[in-house]
C-alpha atoms as a PDB file:
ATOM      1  CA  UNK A   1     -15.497   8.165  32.630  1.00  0.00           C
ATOM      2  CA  UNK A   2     -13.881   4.796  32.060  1.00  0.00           C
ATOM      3  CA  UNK A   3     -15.366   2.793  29.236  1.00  0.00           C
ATOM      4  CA  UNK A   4     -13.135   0.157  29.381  1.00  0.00           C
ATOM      5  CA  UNK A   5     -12.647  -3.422  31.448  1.00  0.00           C
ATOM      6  CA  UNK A   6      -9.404  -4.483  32.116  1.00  0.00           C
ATOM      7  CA  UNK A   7      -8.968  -8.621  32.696  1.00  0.00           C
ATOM      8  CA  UNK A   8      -5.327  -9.306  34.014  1.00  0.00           C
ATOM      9  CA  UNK A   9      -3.782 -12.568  32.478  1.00  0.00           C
ATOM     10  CA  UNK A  10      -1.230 -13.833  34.819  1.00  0.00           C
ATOM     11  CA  UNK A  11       1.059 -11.146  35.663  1.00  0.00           C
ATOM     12  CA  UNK A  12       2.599  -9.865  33.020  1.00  0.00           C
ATOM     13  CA  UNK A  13      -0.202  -8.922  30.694  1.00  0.00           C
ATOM     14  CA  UNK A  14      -4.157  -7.291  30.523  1.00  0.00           C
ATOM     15  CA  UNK A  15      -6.761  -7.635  28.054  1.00  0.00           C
ATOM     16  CA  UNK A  16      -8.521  -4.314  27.516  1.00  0.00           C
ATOM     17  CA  UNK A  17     -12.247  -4.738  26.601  1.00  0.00           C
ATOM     18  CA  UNK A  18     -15.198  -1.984  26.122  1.00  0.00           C
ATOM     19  CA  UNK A  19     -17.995  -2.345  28.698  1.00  0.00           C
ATOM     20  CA  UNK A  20     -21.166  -4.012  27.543  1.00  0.00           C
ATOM     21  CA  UNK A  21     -19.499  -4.870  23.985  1.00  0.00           C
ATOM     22  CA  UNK A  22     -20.365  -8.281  22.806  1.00  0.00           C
ATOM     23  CA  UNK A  23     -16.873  -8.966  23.237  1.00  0.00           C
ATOM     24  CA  UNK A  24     -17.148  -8.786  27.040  1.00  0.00           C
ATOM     25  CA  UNK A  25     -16.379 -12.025  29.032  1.00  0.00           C
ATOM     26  CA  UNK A  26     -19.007 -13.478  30.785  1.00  0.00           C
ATOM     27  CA  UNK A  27     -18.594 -13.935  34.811  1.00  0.00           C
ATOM     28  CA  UNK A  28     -19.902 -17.647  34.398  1.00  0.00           C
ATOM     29  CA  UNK A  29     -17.285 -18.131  31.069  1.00  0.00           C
ATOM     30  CA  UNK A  30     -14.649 -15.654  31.932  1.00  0.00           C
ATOM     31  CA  UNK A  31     -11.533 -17.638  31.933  1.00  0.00           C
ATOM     32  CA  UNK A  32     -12.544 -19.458  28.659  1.00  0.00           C
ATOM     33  CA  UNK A  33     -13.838 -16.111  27.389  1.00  0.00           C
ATOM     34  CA  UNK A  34     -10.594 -13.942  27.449  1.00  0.00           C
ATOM     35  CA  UNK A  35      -8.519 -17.078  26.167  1.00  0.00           C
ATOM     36  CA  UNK A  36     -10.565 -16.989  23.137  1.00  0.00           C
ATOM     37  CA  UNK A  37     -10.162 -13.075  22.721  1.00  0.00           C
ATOM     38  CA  UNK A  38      -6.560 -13.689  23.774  1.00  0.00           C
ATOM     39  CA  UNK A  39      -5.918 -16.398  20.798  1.00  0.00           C
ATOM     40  CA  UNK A  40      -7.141 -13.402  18.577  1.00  0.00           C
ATOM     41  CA  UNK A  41      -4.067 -11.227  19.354  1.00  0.00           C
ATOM     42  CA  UNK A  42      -1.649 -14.454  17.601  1.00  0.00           C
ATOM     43  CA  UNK A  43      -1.228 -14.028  13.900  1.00  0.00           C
ATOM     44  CA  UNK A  44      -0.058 -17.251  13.476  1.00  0.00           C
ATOM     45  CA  UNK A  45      -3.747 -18.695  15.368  1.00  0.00           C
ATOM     46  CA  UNK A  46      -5.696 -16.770  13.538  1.00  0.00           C
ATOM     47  CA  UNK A  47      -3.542 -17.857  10.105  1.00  0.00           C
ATOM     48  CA  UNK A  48      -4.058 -21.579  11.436  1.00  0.00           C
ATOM     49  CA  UNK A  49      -7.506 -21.171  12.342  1.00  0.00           C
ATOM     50  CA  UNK A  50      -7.596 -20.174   8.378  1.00  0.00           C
ATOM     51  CA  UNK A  51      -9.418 -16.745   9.735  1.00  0.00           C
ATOM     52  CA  UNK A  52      -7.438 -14.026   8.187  1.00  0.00           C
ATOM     53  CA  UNK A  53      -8.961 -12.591   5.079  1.00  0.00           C
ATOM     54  CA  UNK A  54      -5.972 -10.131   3.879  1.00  0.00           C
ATOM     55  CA  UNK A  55      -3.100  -8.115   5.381  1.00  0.00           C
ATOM     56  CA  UNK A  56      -1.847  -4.270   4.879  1.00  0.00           C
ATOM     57  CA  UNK A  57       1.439  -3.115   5.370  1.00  0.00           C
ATOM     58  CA  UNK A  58       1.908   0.509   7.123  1.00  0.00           C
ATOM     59  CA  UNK A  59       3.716   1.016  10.213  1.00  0.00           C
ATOM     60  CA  UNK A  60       3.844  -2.796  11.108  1.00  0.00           C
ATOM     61  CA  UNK A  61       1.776  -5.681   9.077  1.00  0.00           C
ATOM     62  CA  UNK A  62      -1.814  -5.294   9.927  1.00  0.00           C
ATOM     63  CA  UNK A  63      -4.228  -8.444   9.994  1.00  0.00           C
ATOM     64  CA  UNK A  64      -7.751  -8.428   8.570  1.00  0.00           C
ATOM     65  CA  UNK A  65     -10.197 -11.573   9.813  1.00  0.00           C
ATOM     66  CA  UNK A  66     -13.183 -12.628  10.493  1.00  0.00           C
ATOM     67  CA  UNK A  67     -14.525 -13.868  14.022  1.00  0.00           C
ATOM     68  CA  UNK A  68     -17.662 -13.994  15.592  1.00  0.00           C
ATOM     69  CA  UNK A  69     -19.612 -12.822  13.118  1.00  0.00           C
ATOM     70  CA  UNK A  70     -17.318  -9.103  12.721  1.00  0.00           C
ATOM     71  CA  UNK A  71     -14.531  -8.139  10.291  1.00  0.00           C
ATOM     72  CA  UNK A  72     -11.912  -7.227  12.164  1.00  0.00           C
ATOM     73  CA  UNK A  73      -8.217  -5.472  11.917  1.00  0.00           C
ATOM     74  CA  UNK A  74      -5.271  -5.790  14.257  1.00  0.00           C
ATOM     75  CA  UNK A  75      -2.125  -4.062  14.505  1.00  0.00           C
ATOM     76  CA  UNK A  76       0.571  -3.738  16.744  1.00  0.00           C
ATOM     77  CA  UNK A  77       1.537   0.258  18.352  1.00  0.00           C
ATOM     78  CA  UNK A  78       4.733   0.909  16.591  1.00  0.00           C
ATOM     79  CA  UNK A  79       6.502   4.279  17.891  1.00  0.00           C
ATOM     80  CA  UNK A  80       7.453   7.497  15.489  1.00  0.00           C
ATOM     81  CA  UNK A  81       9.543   9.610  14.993  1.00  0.00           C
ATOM     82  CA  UNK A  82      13.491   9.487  15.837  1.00  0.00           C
ATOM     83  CA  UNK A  83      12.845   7.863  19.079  1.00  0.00           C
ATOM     84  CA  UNK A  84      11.703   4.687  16.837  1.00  0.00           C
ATOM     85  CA  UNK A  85      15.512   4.109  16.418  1.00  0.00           C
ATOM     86  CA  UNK A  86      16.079   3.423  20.067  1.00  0.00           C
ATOM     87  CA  UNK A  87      12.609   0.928  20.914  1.00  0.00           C
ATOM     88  CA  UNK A  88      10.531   0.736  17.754  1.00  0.00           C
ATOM     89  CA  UNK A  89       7.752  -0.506  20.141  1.00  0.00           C
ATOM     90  CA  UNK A  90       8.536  -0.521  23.385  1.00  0.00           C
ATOM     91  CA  UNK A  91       6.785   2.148  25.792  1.00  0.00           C
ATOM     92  CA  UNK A  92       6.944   3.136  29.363  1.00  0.00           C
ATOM     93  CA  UNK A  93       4.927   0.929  31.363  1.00  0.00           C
ATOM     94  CA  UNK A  94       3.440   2.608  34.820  1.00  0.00           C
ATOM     95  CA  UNK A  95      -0.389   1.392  34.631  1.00  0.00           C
ATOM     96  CA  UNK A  96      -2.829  -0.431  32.149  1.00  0.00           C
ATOM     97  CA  UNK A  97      -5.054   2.688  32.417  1.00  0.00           C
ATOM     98  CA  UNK A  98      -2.358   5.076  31.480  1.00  0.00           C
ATOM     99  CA  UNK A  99      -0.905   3.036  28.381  1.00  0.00           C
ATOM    100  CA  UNK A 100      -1.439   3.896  24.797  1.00  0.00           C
ATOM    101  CA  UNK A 101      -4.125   1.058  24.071  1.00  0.00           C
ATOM    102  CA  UNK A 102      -6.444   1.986  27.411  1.00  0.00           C
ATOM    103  CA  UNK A 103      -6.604   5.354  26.037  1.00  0.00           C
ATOM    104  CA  UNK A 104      -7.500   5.257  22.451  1.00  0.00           C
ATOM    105  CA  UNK A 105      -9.764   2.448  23.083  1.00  0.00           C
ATOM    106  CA  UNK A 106     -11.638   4.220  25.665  1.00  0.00           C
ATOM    107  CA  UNK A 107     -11.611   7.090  23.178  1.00  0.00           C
ATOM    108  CA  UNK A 108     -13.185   5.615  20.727  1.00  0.00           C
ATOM    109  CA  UNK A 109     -15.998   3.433  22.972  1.00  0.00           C
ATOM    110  CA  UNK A 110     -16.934   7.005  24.159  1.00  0.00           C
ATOM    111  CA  UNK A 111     -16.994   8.206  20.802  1.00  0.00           C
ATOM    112  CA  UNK A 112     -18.759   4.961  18.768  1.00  0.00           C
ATOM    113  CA  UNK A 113     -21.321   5.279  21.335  1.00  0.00           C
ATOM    114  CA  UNK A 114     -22.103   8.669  21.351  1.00  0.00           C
ATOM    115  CA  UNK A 115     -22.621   8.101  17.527  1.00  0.00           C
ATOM    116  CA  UNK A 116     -19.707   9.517  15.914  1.00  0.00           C
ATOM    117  CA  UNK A 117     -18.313   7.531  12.673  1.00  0.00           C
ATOM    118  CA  UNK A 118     -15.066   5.900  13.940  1.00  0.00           C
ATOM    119  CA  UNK A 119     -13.752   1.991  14.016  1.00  0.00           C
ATOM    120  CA  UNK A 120     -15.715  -0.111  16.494  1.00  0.00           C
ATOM    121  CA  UNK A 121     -13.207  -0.674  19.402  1.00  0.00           C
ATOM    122  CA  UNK A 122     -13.362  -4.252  20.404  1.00  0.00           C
ATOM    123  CA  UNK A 123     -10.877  -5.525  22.429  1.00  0.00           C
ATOM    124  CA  UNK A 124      -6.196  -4.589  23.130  1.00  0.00           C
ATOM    125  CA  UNK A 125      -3.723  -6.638  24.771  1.00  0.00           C
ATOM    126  CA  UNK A 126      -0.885  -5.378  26.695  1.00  0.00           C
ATOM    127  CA  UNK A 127       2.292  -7.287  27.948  1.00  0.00           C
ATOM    128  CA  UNK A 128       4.494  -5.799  30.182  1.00  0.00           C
ATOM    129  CA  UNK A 129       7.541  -5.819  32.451  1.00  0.00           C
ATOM    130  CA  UNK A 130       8.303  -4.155  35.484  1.00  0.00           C
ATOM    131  CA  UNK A 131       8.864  -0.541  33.478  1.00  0.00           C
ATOM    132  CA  UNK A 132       7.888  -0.939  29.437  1.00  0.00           C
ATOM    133  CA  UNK A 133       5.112  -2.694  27.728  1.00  0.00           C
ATOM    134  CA  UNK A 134       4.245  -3.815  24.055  1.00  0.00           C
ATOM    135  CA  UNK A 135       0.655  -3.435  23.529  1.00  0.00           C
ATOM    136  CA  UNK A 136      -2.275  -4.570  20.213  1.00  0.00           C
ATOM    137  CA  UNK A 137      -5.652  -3.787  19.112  1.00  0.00           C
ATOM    138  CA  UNK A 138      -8.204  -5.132  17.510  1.00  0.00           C
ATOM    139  CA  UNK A 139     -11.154  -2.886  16.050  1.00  0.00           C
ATOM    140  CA  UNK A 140     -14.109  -3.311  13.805  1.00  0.00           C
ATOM    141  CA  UNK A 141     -13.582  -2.574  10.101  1.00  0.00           C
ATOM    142  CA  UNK A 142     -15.175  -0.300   7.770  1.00  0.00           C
ATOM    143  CA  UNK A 143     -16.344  -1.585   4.475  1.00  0.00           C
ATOM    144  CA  UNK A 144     -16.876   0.013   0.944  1.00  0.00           C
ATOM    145  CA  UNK A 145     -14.489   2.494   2.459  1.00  0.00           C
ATOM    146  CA  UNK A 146     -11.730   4.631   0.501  1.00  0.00           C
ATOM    147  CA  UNK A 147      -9.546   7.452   2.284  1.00  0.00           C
ATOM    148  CA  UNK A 148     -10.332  10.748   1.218  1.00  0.00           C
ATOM    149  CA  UNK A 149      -6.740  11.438   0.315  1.00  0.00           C
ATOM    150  CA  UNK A 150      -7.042   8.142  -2.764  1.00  0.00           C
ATOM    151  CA  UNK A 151     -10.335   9.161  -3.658  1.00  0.00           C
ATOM    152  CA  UNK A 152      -9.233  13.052  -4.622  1.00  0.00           C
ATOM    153  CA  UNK A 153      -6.411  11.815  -6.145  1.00  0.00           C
ATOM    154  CA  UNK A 154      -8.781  10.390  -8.704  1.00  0.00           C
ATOM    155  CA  UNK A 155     -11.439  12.415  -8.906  1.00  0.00           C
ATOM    156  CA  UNK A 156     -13.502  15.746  -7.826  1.00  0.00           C
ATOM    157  CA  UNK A 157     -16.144  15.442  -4.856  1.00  0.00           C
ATOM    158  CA  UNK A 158     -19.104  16.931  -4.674  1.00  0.00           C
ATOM    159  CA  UNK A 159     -19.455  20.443  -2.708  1.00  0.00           C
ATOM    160  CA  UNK A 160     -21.836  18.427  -0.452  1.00  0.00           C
ATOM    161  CA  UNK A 161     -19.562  15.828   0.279  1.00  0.00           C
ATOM    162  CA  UNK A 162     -16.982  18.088   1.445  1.00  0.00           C
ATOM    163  CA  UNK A 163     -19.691  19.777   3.862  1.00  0.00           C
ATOM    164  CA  UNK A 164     -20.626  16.291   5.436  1.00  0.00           C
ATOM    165  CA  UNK A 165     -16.723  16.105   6.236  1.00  0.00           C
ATOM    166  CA  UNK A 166     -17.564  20.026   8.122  1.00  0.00           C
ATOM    167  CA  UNK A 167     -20.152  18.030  10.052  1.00  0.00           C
ATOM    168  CA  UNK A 168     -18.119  14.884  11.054  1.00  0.00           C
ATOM    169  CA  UNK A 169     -15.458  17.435  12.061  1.00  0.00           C
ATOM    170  CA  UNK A 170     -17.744  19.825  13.958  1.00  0.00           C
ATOM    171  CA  UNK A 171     -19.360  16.335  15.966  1.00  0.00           C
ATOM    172  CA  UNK A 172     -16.238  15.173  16.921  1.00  0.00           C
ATOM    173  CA  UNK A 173     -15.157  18.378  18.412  1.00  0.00           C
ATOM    174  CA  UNK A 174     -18.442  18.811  20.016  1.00  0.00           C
ATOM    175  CA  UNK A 175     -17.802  15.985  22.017  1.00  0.00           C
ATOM    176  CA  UNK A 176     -14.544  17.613  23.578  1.00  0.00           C
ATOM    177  CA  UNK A 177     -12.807  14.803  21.789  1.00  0.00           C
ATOM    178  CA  UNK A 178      -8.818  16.053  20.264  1.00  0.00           C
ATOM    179  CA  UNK A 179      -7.470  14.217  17.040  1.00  0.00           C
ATOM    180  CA  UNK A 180      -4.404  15.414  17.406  1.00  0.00           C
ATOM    181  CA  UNK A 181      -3.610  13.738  14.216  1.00  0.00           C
ATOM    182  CA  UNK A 182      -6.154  14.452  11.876  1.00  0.00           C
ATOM    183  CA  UNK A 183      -5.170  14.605   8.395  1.00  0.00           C
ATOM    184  CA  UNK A 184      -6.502  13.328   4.623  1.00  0.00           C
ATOM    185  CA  UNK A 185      -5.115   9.965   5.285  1.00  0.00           C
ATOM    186  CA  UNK A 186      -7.505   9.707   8.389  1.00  0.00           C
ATOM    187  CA  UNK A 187     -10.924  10.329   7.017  1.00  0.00           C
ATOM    188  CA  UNK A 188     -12.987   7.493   5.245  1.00  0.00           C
ATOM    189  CA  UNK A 189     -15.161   7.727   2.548  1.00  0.00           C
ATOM    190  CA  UNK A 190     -17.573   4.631   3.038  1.00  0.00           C
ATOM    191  CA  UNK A 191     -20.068   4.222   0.163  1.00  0.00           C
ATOM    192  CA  UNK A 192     -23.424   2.737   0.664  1.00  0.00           C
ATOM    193  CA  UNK A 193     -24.397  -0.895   0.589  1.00  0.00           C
ATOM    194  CA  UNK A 194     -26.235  -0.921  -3.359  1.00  0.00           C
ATOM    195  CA  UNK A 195     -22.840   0.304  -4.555  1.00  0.00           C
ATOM    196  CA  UNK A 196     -21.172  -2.705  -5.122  1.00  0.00           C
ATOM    197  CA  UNK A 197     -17.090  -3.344  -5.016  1.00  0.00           C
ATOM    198  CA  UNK A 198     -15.222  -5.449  -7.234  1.00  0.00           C
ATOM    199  CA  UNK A 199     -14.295  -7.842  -4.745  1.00  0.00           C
ATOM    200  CA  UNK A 200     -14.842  -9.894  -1.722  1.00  0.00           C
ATOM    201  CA  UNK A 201     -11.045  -8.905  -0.507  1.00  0.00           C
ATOM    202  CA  UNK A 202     -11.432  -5.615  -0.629  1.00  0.00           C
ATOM    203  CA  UNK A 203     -15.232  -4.701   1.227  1.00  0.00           C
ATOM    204  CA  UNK A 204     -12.869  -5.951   4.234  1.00  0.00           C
ATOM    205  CA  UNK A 205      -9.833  -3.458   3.937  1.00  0.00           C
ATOM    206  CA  UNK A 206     -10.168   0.052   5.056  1.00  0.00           C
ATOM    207  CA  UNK A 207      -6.967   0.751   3.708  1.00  0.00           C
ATOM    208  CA  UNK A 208      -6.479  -0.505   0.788  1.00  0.00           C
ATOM    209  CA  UNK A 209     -10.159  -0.174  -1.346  1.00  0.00           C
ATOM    210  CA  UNK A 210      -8.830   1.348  -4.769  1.00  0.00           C
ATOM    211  CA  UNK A 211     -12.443   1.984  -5.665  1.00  0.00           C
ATOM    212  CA  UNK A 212     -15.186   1.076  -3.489  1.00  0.00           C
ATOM    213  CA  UNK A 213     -17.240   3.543  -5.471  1.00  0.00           C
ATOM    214  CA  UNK A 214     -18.360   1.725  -8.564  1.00  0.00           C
ATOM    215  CA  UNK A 215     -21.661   2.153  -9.711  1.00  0.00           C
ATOM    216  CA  UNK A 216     -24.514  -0.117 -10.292  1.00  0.00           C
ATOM    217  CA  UNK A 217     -26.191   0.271 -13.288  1.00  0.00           C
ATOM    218  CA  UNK A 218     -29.296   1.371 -11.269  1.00  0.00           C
ATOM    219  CA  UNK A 219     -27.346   4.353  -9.301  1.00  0.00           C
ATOM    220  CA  UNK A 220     -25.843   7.042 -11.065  1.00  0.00           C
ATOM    221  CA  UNK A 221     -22.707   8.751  -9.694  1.00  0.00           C
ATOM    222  CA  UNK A 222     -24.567  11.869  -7.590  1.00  0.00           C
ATOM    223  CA  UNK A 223     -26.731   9.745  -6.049  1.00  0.00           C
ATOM    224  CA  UNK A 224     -23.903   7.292  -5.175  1.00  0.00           C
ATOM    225  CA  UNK A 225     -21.621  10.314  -3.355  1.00  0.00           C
ATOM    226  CA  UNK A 226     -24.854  11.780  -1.509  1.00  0.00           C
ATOM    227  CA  UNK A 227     -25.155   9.053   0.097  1.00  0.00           C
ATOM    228  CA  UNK A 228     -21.152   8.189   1.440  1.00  0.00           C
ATOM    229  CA  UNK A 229     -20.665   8.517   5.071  1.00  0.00           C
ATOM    230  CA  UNK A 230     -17.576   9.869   6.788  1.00  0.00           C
ATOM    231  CA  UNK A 231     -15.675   8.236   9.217  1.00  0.00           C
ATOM    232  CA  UNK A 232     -13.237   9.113  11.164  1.00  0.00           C
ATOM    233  CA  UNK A 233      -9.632   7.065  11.920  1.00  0.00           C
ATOM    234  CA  UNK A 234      -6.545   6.469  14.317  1.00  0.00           C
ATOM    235  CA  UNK A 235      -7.397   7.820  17.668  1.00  0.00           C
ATOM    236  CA  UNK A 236      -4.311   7.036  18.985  1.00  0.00           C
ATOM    237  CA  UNK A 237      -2.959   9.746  21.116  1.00  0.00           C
ATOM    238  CA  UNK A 238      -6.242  11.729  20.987  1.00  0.00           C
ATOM    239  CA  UNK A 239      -8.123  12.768  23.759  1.00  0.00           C
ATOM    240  CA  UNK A 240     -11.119  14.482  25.378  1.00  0.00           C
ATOM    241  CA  UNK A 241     -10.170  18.298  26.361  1.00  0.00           C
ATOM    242  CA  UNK A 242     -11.837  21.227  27.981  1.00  0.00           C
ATOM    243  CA  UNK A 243     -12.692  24.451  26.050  1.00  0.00           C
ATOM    244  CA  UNK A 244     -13.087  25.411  22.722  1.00  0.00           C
ATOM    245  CA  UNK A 245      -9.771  27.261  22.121  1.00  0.00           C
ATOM    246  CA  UNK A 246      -8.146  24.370  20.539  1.00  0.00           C
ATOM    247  CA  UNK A 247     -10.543  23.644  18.110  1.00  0.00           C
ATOM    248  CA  UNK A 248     -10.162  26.374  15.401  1.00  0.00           C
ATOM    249  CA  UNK A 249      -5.892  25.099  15.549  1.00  0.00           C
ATOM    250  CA  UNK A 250      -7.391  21.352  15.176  1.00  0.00           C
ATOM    251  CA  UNK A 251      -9.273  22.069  12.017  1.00  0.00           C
ATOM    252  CA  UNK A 252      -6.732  24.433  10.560  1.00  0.00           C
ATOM    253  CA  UNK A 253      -3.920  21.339  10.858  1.00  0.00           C
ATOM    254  CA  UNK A 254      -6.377  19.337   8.522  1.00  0.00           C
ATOM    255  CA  UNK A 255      -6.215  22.126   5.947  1.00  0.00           C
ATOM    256  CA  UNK A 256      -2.626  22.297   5.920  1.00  0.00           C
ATOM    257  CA  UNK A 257      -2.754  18.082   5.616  1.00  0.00           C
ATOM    258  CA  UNK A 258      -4.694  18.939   2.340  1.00  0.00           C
ATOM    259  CA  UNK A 259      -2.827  21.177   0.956  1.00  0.00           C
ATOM    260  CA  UNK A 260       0.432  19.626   1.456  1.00  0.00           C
ATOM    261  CA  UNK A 261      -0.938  17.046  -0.474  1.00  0.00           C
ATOM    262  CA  UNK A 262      -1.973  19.332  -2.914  1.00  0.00           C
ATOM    263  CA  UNK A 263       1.587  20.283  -3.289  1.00  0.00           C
ATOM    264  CA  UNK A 264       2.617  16.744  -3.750  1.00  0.00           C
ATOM    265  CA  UNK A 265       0.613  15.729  -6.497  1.00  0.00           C
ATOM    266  CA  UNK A 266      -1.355  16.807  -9.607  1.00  0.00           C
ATOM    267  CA  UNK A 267      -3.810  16.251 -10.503  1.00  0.00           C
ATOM    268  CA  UNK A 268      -5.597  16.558  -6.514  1.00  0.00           C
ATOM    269  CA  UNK A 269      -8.833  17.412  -6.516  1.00  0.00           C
ATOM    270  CA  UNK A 270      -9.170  19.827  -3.520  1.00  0.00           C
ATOM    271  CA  UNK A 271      -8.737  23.792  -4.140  1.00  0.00           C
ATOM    272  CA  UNK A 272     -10.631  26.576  -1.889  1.00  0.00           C
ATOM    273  CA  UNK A 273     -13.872  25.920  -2.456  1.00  0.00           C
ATOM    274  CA  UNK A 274     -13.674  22.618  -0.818  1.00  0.00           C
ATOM    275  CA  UNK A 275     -12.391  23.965   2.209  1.00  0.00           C
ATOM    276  CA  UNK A 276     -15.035  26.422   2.205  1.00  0.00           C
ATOM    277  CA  UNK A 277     -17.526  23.785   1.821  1.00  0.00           C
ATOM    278  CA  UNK A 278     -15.857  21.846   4.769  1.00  0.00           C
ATOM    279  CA  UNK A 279     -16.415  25.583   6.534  1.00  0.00           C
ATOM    280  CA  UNK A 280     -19.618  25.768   6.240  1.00  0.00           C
ATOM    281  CA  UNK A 281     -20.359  21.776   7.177  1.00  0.00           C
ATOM    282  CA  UNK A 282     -18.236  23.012  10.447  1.00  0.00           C
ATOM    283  CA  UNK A 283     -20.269  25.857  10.766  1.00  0.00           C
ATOM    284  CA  UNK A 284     -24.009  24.469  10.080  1.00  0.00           C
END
């Protein structure tokens, strides 16, 4: 079922939006509507409009601002791999509802709203010719939030956080839903509001947070990591499949993801009892 609105603008290019978000366009506002969510796909409007609150560098710069009340992030679809020599971003255009941005956005409205812990989609952009297309996202932020793969490299988690992680895998593939990237790097640790971060900057950035976990002097540490929530990131190329066969292979590529990180570095605090922990989340 098709979350997602598409809103052609002139012909060339489509702004993708989810259904009932309160970025849809209004019938009575529409053509002022998308031009405003179209401005927010221009780095150098939003840096003019004085809206952008930090940038990341990954595969691409990625924007952080604030509009309408959200913190959001956009980035650009960059390709992998050696095909990345020949058309770094370039893809093969054949409809808006086949393309890269349709589909993880539509992913992840059908996830956010069946309650799952993964980046609010908001709103993409494609331009295209006759046969490729460049395409951007925008989606909601997550703050206080540290990846799992920073946070071990620091220190230990608790058995019980490694069980929520179990859980947050076992929901997602309860809902059919594929990450057919899933790794360290793509699992959030967000830490409640009283746990405060040392600055403004960073309760914006889920990617670059070296510590959202500091501690009040009211919370001590074990109270602070019972209550972290797991999200879950980068739904691009994931999908929603039949059966259950796949699933076992799905969770065994995010062990390997920890321990070849394990391999990499020292200390990393992850050894078997954390993926038995994870086990028995997945299991409960």
């Amino acid at each position: 079922m098709s979350m997602i609105e598409t809103f052609p603008m002139g012909l060339n290019e489509f702004i993708l939006v989810p259904k009932q978000s309160t970025w849809t366009p209004r019938s009575d506002t529409l053509s002022d509507d998308l031009l405003s969510i179209q401005k927010c796909f221009d780095p150098s409007w939003l840096m003019a409009e004085n809206l952008i609150t930090h940038t990341a560098s990954g595969r691409g710069l990625v924007y952080f601002f604030f509009i309408l009340g959200e913190h959001c992030v956009l980035r650009h679809y960059y390709r992998g791999g050696l095909i990345a020599k020949l058309s770094n971003d370039t893809f093969l255009f054949k409809q808006a509802q086949q393309s890269r941005p349709y589909k993880e956005l539509n992913l992840l409205a059908t996830l956010h709203a069946a309650g799952l812990n993964v980046p609010k989609p908001i709103a993409a952009r494609l331009k295209h010719t006759s046969f490729t297309y460049t395409a951007d996202v925008i989606t909601g932020t997550i703050p206080r939030a540290q990846e799992l793969h920073e946070y071990i490299l620091q220190q230990a988690l608790q058995q019980s956080v490694w069980e929520k992680i179990g859980v947050t895998l076992r929901k997602m593939h309860d809902l059919q839903a594929c990450h057919y990237d899933i790794n360290v790097k793509n699992v959030l640790l967000q830490a409640p509001p009283y746990i405060q971060e040392k600055t403004v900057a960073k309760e914006a950035n889920n990617s670059e947070t070296s510590d959202p976990f500091v501690k009040t002097q009211d919370n001590t540490e074990n109270a602070g990591e019972q209550s972290i929530t797991i999200y879950l990131l980068d739904f691009d190329g994931g999908a929603i499949r039949d059966g259950d066969k796949w699933k076992r292979a799905n969770l065994v590529r995010f062990k390997r993801s920890l321990e070849k990180q394990r391999a990499k570095y020292s200390p990393y605090y992850y050894d078997e009892d954390c993926w038995k922990s994870i086990e028995r989340g997945y299991q409960s």
